[in-house]
C-alpha atoms as a PDB file:
ATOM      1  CA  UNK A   1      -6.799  22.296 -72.577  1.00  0.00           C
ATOM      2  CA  UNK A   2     -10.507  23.795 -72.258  1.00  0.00           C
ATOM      3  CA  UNK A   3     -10.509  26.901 -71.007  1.00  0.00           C
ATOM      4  CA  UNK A   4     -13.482  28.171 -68.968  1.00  0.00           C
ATOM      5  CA  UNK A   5     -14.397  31.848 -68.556  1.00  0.00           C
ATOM      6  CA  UNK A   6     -16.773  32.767 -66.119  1.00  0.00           C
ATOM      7  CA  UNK A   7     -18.468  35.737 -64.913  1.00  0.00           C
ATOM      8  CA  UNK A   8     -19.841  36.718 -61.765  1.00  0.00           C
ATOM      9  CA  UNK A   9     -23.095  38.028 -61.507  1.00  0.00           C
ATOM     10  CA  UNK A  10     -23.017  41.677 -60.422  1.00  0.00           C
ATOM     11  CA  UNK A  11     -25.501  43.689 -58.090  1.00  0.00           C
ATOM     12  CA  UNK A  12     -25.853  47.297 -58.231  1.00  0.00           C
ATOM     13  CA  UNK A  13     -26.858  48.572 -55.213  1.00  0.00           C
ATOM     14  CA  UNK A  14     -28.381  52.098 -55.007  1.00  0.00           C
ATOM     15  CA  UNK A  15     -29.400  52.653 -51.039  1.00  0.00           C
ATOM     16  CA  UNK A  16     -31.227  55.521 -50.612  1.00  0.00           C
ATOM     17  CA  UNK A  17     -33.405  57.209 -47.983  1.00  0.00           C
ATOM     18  CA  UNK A  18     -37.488  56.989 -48.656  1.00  0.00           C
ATOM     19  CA  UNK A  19     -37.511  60.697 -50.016  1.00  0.00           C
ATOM     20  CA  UNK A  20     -35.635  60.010 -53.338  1.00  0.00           C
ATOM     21  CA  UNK A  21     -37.580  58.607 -55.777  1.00  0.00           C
ATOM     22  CA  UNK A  22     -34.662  57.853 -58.502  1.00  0.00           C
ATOM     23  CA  UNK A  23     -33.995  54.681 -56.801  1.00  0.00           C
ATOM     24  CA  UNK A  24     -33.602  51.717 -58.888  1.00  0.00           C
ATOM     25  CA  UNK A  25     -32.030  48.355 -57.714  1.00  0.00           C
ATOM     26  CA  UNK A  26     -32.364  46.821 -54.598  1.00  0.00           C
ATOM     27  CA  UNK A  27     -33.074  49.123 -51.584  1.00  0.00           C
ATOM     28  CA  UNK A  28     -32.253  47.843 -48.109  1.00  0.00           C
ATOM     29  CA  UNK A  29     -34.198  48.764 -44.602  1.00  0.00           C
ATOM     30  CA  UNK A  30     -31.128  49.271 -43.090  1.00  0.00           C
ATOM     31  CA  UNK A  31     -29.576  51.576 -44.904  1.00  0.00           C
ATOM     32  CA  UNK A  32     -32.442  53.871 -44.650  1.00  0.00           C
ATOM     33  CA  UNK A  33     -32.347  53.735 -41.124  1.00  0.00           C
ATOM     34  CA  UNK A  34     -28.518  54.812 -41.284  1.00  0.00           C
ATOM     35  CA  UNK A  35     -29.523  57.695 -43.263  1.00  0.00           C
ATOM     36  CA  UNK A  36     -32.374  58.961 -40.676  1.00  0.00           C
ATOM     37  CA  UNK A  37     -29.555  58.276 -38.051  1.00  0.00           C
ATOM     38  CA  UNK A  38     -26.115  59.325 -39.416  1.00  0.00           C
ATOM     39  CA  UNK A  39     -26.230  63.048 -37.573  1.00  0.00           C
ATOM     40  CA  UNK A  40     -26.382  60.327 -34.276  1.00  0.00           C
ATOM     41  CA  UNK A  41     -23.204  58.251 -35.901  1.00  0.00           C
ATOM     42  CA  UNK A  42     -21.613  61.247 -36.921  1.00  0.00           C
ATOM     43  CA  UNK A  43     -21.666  62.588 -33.548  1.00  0.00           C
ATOM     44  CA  UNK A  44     -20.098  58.824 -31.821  1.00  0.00           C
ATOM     45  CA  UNK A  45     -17.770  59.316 -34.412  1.00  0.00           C
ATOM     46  CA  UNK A  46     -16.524  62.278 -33.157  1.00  0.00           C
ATOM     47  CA  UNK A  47     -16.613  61.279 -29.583  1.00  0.00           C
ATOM     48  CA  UNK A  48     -14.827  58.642 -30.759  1.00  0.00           C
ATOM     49  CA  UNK A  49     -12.047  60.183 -32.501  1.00  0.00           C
ATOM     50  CA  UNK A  50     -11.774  63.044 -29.402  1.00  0.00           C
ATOM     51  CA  UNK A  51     -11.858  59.911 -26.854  1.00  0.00           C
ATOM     52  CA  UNK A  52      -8.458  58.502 -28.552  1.00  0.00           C
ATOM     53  CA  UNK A  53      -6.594  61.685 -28.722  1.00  0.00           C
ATOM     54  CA  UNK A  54      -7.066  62.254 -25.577  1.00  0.00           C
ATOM     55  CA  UNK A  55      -5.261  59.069 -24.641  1.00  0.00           C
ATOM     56  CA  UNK A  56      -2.889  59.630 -27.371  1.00  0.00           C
ATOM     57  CA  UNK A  57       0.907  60.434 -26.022  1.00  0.00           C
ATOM     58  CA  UNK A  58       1.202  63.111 -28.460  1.00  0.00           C
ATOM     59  CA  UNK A  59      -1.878  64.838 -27.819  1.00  0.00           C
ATOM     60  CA  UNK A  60      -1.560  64.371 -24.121  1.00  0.00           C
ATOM     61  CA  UNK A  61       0.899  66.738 -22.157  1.00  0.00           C
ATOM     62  CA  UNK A  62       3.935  65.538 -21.327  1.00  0.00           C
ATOM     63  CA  UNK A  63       4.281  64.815 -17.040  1.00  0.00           C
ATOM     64  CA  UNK A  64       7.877  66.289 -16.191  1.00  0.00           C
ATOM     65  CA  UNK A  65       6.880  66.557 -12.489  1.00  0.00           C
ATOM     66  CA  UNK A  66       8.931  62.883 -11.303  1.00  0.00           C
ATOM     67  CA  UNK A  67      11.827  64.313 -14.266  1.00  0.00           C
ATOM     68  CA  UNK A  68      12.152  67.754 -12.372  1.00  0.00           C
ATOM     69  CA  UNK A  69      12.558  66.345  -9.049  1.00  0.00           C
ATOM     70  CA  UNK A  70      15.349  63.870 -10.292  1.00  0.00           C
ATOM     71  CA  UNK A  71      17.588  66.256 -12.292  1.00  0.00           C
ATOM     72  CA  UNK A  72      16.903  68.609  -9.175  1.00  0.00           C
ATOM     73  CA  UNK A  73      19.298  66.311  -7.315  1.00  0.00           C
ATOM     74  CA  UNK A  74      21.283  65.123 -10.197  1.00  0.00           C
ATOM     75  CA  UNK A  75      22.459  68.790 -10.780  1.00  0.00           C
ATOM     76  CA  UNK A  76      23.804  69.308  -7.844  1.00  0.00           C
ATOM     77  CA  UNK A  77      25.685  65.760  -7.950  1.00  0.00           C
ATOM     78  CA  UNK A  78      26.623  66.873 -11.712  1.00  0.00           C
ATOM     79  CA  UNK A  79      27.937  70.636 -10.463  1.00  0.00           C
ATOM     80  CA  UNK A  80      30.231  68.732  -7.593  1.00  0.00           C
ATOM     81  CA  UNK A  81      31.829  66.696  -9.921  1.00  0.00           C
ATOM     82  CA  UNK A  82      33.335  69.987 -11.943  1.00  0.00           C
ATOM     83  CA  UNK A  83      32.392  69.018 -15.176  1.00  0.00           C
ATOM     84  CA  UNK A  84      33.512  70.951 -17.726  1.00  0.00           C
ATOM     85  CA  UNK A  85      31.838  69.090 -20.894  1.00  0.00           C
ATOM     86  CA  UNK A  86      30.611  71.099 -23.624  1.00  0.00           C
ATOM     87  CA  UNK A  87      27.047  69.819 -24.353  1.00  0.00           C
ATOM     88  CA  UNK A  88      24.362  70.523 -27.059  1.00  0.00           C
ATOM     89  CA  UNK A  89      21.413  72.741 -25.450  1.00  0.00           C
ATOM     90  CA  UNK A  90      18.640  74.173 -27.481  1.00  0.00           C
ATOM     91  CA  UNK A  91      17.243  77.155 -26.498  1.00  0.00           C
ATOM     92  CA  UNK A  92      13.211  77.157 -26.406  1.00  0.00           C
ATOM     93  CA  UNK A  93      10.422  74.995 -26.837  1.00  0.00           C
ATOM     94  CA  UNK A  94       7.691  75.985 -29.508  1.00  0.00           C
ATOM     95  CA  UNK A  95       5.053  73.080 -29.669  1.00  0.00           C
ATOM     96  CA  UNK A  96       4.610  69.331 -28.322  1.00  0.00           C
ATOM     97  CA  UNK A  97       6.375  68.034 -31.176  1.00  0.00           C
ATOM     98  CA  UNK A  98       9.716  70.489 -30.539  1.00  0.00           C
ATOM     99  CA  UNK A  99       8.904  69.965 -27.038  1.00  0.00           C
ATOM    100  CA  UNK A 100       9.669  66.034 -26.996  1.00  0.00           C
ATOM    101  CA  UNK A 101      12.780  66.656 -29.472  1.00  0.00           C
ATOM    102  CA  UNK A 102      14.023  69.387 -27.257  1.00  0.00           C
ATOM    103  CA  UNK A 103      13.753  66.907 -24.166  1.00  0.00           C
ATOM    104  CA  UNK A 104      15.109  63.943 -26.046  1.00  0.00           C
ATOM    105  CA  UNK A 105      18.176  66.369 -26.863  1.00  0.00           C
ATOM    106  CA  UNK A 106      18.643  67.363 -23.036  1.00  0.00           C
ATOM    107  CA  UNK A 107      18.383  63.538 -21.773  1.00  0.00           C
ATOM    108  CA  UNK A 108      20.398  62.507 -24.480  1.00  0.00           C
ATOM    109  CA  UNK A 109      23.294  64.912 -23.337  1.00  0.00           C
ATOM    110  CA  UNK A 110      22.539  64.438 -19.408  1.00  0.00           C
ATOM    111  CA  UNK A 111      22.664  60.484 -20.028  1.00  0.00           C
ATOM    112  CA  UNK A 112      25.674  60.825 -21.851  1.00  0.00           C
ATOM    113  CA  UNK A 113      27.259  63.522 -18.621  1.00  0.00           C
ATOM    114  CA  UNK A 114      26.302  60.712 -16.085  1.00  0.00           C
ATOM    115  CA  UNK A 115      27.942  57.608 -18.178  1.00  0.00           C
ATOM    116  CA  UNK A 116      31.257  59.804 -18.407  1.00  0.00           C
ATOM    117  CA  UNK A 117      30.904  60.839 -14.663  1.00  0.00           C
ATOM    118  CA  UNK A 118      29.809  57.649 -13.552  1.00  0.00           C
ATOM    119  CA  UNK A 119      26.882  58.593 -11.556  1.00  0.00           C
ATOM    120  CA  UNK A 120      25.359  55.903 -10.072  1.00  0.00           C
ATOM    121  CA  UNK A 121      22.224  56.912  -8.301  1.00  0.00           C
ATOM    122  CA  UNK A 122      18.059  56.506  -8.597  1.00  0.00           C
ATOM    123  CA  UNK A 123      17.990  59.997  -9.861  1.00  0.00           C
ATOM    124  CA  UNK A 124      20.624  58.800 -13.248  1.00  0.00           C
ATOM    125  CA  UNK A 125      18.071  55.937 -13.402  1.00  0.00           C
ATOM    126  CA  UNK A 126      14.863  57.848 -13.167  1.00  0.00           C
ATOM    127  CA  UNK A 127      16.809  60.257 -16.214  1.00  0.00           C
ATOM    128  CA  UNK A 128      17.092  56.732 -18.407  1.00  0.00           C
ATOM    129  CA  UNK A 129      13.691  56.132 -17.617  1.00  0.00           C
ATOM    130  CA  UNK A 130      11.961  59.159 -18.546  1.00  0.00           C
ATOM    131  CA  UNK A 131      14.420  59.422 -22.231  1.00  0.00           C
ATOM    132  CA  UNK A 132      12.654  55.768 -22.586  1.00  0.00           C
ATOM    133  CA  UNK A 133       9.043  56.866 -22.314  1.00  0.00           C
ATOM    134  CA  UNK A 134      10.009  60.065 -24.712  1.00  0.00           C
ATOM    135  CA  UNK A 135       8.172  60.367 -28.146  1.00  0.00           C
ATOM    136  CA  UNK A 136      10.895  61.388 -31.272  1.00  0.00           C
ATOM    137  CA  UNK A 137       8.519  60.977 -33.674  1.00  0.00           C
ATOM    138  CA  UNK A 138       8.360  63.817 -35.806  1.00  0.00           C
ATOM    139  CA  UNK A 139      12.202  65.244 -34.606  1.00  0.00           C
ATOM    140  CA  UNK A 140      13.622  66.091 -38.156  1.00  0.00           C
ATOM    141  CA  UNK A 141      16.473  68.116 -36.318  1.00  0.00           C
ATOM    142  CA  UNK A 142      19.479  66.583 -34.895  1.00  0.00           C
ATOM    143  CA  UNK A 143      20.741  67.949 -30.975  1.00  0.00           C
ATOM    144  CA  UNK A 144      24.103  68.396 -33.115  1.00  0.00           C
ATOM    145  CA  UNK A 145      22.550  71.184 -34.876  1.00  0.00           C
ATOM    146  CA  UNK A 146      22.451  73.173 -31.323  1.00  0.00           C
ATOM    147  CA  UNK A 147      24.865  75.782 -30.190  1.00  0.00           C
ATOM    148  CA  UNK A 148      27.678  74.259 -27.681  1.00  0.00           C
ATOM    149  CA  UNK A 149      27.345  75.381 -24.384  1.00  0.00           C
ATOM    150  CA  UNK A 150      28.856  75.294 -20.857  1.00  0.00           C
ATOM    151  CA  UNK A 151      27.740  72.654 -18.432  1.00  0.00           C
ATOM    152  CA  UNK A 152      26.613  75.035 -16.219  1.00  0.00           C
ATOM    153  CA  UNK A 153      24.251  77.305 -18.918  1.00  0.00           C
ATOM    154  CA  UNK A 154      23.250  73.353 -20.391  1.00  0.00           C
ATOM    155  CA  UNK A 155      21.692  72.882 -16.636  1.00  0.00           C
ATOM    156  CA  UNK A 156      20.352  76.285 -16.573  1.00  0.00           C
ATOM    157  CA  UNK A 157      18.621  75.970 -19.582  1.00  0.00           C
ATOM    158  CA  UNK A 158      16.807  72.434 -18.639  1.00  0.00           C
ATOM    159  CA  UNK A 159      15.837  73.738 -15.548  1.00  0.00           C
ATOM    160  CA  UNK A 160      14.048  76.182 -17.242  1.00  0.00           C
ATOM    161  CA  UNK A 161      12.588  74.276 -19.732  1.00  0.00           C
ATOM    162  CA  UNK A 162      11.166  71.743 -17.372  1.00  0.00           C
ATOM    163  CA  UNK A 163       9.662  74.864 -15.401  1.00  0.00           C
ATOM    164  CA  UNK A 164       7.936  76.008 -18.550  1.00  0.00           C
ATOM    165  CA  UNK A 165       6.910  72.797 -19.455  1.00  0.00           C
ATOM    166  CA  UNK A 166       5.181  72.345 -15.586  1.00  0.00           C
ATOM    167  CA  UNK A 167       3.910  75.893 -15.796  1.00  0.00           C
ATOM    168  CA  UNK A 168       2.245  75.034 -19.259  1.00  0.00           C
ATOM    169  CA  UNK A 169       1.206  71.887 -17.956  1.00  0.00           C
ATOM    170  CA  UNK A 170      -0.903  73.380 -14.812  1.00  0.00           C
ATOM    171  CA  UNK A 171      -3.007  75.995 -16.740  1.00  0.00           C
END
């Protein structure tokens, strides 16, 4: 068996802008012309970058308005039933990230009040809906981890959240 070794033929290419004059191997036009340019391309980089965070979930703020209006009317379906579950509530809301895991924690719990109640209204559906659009990425800490607290403080505590989150969300 013959065996053949070959070697590609390698280019070095040094692009560089007409002011340096240590240039050696092939130069290219366009290059150049990037380096006059790249403050321009820097800049639609940036816009760029800025343009998908702002349509990013996690950099956008989080719309409660729909949520609030729902669990508005499912507390008040929730407090004539008498429940007297014991649910998981955390108590504040630091940044976007905690603010998602805190809401996945509350919908998590309400979902899991209306499947043992059996509510069956558009306000339990609109709570479904709104755990399904939620972002956990990031949520290291499980809703177990919270303090056990009266059905009453658990709907307390929402409420408020979702009013700080709205009152965030307007300024």
């Amino acid at each position: 068996m013959i065996d053949f070794m070959t070697t590609f033929p390698v280019i070095l290419v040094q692009p560089t802008c007409p002011g340096d004059l240590r240039a050696k191997g092939i130069q290219f036009q366009s290059t150049c012309n990037l380096c006059r340019e790249s403050h321009k391309t820097q800049v639609w980089l940036c816009f760029l970058v800025l343009s998908f965070l702002s349509t990013s979930p996690c950099a956008a703020a989080l719309d409660t308005s729909e949520l609030q209006m729902c669990f508005d009317v499912l507390r008040e379906v929730i407090k004539f039933q008498n429940s007297d579950a014991m649910l998981y509530a955390p108590n504040e809301v630091i940044n976007d990230v905690e603010e998602n895991c805190t809401l996945t924690c509350y919908m998590l719990e309400l979902i899991m009040v209306i499947r043992e109640e059996e509510i069956k209204t558009d306000e339990a559906e609109c709570i479904f809906d709104f755990n399904d659009k939620l972002k956990t990425d990031g949520c290291r800490r499980p809703c177990e981890s919270y303090p056990l607290v009266d059905i009453t403080t658990f709907l307390e505590r929402l409420k408020n959240i979702l009013q700080e989150i709205k009152s965030r969300n307007m300024t």
